[in-house]
Protein backbone atom coordinates (compact mmCIF):
# COMPACT_ATOMS: atom_id res chain seq x y z
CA UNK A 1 -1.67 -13.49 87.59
CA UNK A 2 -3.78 -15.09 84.53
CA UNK A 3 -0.69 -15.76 82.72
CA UNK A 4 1.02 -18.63 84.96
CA UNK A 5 5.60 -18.61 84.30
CA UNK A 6 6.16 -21.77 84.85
CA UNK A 7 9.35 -20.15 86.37
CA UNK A 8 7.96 -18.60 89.05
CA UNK A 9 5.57 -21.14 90.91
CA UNK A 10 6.35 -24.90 91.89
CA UNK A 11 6.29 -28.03 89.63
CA UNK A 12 4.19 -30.12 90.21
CA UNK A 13 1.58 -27.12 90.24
CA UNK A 14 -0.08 -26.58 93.48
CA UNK A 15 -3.53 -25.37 93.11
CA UNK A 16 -3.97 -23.56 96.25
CA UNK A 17 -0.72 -21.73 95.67
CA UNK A 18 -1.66 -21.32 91.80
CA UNK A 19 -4.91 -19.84 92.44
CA UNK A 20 -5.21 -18.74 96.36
CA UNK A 21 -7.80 -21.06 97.50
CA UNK A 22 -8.74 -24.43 97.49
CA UNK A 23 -11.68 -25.49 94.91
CA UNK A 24 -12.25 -28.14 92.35
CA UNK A 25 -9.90 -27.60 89.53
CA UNK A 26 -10.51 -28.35 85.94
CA UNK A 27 -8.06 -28.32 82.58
CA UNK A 28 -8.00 -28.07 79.16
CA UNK A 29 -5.28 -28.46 76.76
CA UNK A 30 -5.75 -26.76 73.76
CA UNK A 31 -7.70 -23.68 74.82
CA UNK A 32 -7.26 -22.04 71.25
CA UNK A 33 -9.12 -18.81 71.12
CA UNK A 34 -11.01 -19.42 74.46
CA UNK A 35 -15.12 -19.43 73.99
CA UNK A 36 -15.29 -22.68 76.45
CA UNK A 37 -12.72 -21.36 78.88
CA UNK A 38 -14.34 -18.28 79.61
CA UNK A 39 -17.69 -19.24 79.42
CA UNK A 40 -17.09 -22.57 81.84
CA UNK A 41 -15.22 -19.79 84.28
CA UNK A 42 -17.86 -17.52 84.10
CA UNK A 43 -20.29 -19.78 84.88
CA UNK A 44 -18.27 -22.04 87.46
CA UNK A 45 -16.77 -19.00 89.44
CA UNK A 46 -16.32 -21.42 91.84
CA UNK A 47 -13.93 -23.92 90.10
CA UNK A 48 -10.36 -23.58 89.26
CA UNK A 49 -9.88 -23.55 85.67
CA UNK A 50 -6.22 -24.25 84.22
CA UNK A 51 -5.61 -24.02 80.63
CA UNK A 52 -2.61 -25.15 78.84
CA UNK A 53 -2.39 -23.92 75.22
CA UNK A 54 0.98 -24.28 72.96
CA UNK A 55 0.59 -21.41 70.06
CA UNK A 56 1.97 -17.79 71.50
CA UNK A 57 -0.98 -15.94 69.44
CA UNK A 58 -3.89 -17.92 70.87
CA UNK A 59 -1.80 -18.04 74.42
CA UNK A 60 -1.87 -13.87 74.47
CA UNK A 61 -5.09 -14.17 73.36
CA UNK A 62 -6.62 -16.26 75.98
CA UNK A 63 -4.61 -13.86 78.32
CA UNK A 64 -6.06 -10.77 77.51
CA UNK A 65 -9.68 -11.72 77.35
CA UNK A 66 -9.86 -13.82 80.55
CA UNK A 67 -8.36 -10.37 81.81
CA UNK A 68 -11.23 -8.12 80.09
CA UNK A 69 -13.89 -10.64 81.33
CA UNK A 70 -12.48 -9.73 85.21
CA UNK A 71 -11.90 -14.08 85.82
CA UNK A 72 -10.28 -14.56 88.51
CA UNK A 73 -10.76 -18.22 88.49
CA UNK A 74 -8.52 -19.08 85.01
CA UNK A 75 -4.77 -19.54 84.88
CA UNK A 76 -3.41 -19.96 81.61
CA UNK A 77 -0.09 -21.70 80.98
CA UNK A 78 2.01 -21.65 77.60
CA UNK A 79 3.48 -25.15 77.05
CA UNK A 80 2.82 -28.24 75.16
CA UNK A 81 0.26 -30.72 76.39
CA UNK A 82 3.00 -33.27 77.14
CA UNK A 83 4.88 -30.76 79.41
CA UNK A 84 1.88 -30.66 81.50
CA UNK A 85 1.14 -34.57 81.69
CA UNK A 86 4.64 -35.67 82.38
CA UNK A 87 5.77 -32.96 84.12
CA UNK A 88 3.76 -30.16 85.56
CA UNK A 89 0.61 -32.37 87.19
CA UNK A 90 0.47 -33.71 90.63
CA UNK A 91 -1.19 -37.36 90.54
CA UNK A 92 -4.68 -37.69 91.41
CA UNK A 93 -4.76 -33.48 91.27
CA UNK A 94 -7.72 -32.83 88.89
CA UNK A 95 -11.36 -33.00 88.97
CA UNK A 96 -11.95 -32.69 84.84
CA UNK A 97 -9.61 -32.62 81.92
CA UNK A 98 -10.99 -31.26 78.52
CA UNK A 99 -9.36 -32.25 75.13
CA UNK A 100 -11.82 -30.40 72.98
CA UNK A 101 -10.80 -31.03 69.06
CA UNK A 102 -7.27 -32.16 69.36
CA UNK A 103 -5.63 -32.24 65.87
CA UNK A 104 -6.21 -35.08 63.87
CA UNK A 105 -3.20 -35.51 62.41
CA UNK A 106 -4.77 -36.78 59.49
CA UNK A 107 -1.38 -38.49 57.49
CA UNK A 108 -0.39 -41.63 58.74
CA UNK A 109 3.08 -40.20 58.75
CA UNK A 110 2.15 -37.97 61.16
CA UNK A 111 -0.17 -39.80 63.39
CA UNK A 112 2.81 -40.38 66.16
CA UNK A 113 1.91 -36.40 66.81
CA UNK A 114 -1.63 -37.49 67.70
CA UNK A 115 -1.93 -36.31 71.74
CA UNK A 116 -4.09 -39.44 72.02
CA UNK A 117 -2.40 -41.67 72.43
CA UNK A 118 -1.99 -45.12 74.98
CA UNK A 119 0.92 -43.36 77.15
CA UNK A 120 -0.43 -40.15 77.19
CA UNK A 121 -4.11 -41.24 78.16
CA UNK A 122 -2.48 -43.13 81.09
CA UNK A 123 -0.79 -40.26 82.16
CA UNK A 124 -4.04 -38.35 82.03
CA UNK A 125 -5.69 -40.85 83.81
CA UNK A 126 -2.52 -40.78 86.81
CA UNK A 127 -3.50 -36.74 87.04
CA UNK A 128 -7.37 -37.01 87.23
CA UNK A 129 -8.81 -37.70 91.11
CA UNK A 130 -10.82 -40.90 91.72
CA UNK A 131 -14.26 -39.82 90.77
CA UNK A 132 -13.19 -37.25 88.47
CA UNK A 133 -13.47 -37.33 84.61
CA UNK A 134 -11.58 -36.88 80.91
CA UNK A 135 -14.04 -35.63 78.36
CA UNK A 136 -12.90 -35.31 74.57
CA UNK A 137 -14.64 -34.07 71.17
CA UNK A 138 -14.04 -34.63 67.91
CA UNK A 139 -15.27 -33.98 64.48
CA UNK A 140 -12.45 -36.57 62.32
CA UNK A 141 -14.28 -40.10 62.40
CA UNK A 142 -10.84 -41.98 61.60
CA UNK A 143 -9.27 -39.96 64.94
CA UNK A 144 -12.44 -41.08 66.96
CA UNK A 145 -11.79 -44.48 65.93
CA UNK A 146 -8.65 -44.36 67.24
CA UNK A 147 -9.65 -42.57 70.46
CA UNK A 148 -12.26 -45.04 71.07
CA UNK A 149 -9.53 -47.95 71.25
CA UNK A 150 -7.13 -46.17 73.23
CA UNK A 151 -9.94 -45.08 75.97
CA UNK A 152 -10.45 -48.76 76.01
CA UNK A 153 -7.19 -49.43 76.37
CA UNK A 154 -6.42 -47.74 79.74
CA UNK A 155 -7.93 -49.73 82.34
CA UNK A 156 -8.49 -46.42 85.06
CA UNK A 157 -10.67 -45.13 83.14
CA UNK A 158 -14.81 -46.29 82.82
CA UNK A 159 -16.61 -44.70 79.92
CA UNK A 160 -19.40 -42.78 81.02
CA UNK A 161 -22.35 -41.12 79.05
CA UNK A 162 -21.09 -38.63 77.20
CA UNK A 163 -23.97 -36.63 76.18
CA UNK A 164 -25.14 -36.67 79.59
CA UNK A 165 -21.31 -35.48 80.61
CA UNK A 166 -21.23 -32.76 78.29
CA UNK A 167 -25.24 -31.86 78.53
CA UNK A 168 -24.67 -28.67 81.04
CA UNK A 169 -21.03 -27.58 79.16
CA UNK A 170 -20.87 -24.69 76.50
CA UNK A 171 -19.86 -24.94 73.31
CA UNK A 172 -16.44 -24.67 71.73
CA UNK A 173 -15.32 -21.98 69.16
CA UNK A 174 -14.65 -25.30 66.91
CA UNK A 175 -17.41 -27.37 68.26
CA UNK A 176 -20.14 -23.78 67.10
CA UNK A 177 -18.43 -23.85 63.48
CA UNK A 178 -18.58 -27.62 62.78
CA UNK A 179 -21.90 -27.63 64.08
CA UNK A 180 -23.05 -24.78 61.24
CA UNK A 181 -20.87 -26.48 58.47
CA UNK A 182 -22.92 -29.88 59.87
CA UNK A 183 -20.03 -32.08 60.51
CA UNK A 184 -20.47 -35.26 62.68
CA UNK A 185 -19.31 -34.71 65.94
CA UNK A 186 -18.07 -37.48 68.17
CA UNK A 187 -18.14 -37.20 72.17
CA UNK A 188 -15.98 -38.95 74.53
CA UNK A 189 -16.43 -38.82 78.70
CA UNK A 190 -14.57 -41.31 81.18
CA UNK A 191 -14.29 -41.27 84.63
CA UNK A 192 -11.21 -42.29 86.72
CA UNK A 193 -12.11 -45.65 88.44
């Protein structure tokens, strides 16, 4: 059962029932075509890996190749991000939640779309355990201005180093083609206080 229906399980999501055994579970939203997801589950078999994607192609995507690759340890889920924060996340349920190249929203008319935001980062912060951490890239310098502020913002959450967060994680389909097209990429890591 890679492909969770939200119909068929219980809200808030319990891990142990989601994935049959009790282990550290991580999440991304916004798994896109997958290269971290199934490289972090291949080389955490032992972690839970949850990820929460909102476009059907990349969703069915995601799907099928966690399926090919045999990973028992990934559940994907298709919903929006705020679905999952508000609704479908257990307080203090987490042990790391990835938000790897969110869009940018780069129009100011269109910036209330943003998924960073001071409300949303709180509720992020509500779902991750004591201890456990939020890390974020991004490769738009105004959006990681505005990330910056809102990290500071939320006072359960203690930056961390990020590079030394990030130091043992792969790479990202997006993070491997801004890195050849030599964009700037900035790297945030907090943990929950």
């Amino acid at each position: 059962m890679i492909d969770v229906d939200l119909n068929a399980v219980a809200i808030p999501l319990d891990w142990t029932g989601l994935f049959g055994r009790e282990a550290a579970t991580d999440v991304e939203i916004g798994s896109g075509k997958g290269r971290f997801l199934l490289s972090l589950a291949a080389s955490h078999p032992e972690r839970n890996l949850l990820a929460v994607e909102r476009a059907g192609h990349y969703h069915r995507l995601c799907c099928e190749r966690a399926a090919k690759h045999g990973l028992s340890n990934i559940r994907l889920l298709r919903t929006t991000a705020e679905d999952l924060l508000y609704r479908l996340l257990a307080p203090s349920s987490i042990d790391t939640l990835f938000i790897l190249f969110p869009d940018p929203w780069p129009k100011k008319r269109h910036h209330k779309r943003r998924l960073i935001t001071l409300d949303n980062v709180a509720a992020i912060a509500a779902a991750i355990r004591p201890g456990g951490r939020l890390l974020i890239k991004t490769d738009h310098a105004g959006y990681a201005a505005v990330i910056a502020e809102v990290l500071a913002g939320v006072p359960a959450l203690r930056a961390i180093d990020a590079a030394a967060a990030f130091a043992a994680l792969p790479v990202s389909g997006f993070e491997h083609k801004y890195l050849d097209q030599g964009r700037e990429i900035a790297a945030f890591a907090c943990e929950r206080v």
